[in-house]
Protein backbone atom coordinates (compact mmCIF):
# COMPACT_ATOMS: atom_id res chain seq x y z
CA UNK A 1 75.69 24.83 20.60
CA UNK A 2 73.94 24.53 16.90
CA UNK A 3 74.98 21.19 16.70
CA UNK A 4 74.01 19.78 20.32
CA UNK A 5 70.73 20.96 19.24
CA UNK A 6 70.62 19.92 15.73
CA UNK A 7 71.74 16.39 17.88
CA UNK A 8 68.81 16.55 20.06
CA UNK A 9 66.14 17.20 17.68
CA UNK A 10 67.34 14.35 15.50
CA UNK A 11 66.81 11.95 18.48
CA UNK A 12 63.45 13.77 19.18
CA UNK A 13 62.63 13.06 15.25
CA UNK A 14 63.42 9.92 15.34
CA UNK A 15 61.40 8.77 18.73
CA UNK A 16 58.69 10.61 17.33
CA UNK A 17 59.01 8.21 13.92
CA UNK A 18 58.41 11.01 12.01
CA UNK A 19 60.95 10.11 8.94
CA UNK A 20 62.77 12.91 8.33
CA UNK A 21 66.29 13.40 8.15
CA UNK A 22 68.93 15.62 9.34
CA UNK A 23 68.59 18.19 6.28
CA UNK A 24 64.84 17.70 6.43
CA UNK A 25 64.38 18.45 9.66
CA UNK A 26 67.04 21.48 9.73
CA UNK A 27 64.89 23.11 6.77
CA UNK A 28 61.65 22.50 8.84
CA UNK A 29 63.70 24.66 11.97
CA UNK A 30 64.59 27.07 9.36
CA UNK A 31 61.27 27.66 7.53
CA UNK A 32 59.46 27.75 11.15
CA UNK A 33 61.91 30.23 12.79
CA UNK A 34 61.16 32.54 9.72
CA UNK A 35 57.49 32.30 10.75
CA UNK A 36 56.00 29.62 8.65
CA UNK A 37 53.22 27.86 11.07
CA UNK A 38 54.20 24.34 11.84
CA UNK A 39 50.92 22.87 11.20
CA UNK A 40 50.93 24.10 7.60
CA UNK A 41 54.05 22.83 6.92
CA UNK A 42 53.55 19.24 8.46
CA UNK A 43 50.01 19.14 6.45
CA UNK A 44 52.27 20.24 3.26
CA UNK A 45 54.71 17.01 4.06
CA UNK A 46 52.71 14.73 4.93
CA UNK A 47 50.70 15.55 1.16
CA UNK A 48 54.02 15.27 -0.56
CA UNK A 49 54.73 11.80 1.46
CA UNK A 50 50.85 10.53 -0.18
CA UNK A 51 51.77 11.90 -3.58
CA UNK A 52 54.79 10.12 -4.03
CA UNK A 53 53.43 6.73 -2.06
CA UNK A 54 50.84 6.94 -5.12
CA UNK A 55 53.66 8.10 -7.70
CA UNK A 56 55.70 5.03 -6.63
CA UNK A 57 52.22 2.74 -6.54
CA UNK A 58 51.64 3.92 -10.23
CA UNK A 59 55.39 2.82 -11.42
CA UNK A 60 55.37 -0.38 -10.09
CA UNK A 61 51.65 -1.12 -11.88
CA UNK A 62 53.42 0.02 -15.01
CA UNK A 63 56.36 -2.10 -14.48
């Protein structure tokens, strides 16, 4: 069942503490069954995670 699985890697996410949601993680499935390699695609989150960690850093100095 799609969403006995879609269950089960939500619990997996979140004992793994790796943030993402539901949608997130869904897209990840997606983008990985169609062949993109999971390593790339963690490296390309974890980058967009730094970049707005520094985005946010920058609007609070401003503020």
């Amino acid at each position: 069942d799609g969403c006995q699985s879609g269950s089960v890697l939500l619990e997996i996410s979140r004992i793994l503490n790796t943030g993402l949601d539901m949608e997130t993680l869904s897209i990840c499935v997606r983008l990985c069954e169609q062949g993109i390699n999971p390593e790339a695609l963690s490296a390309v989150i974890k980058e967009l995670r730094k970049a707005t960690e520094t985005l946010k850093a920058n609007e609070n100095m401003a503020s």
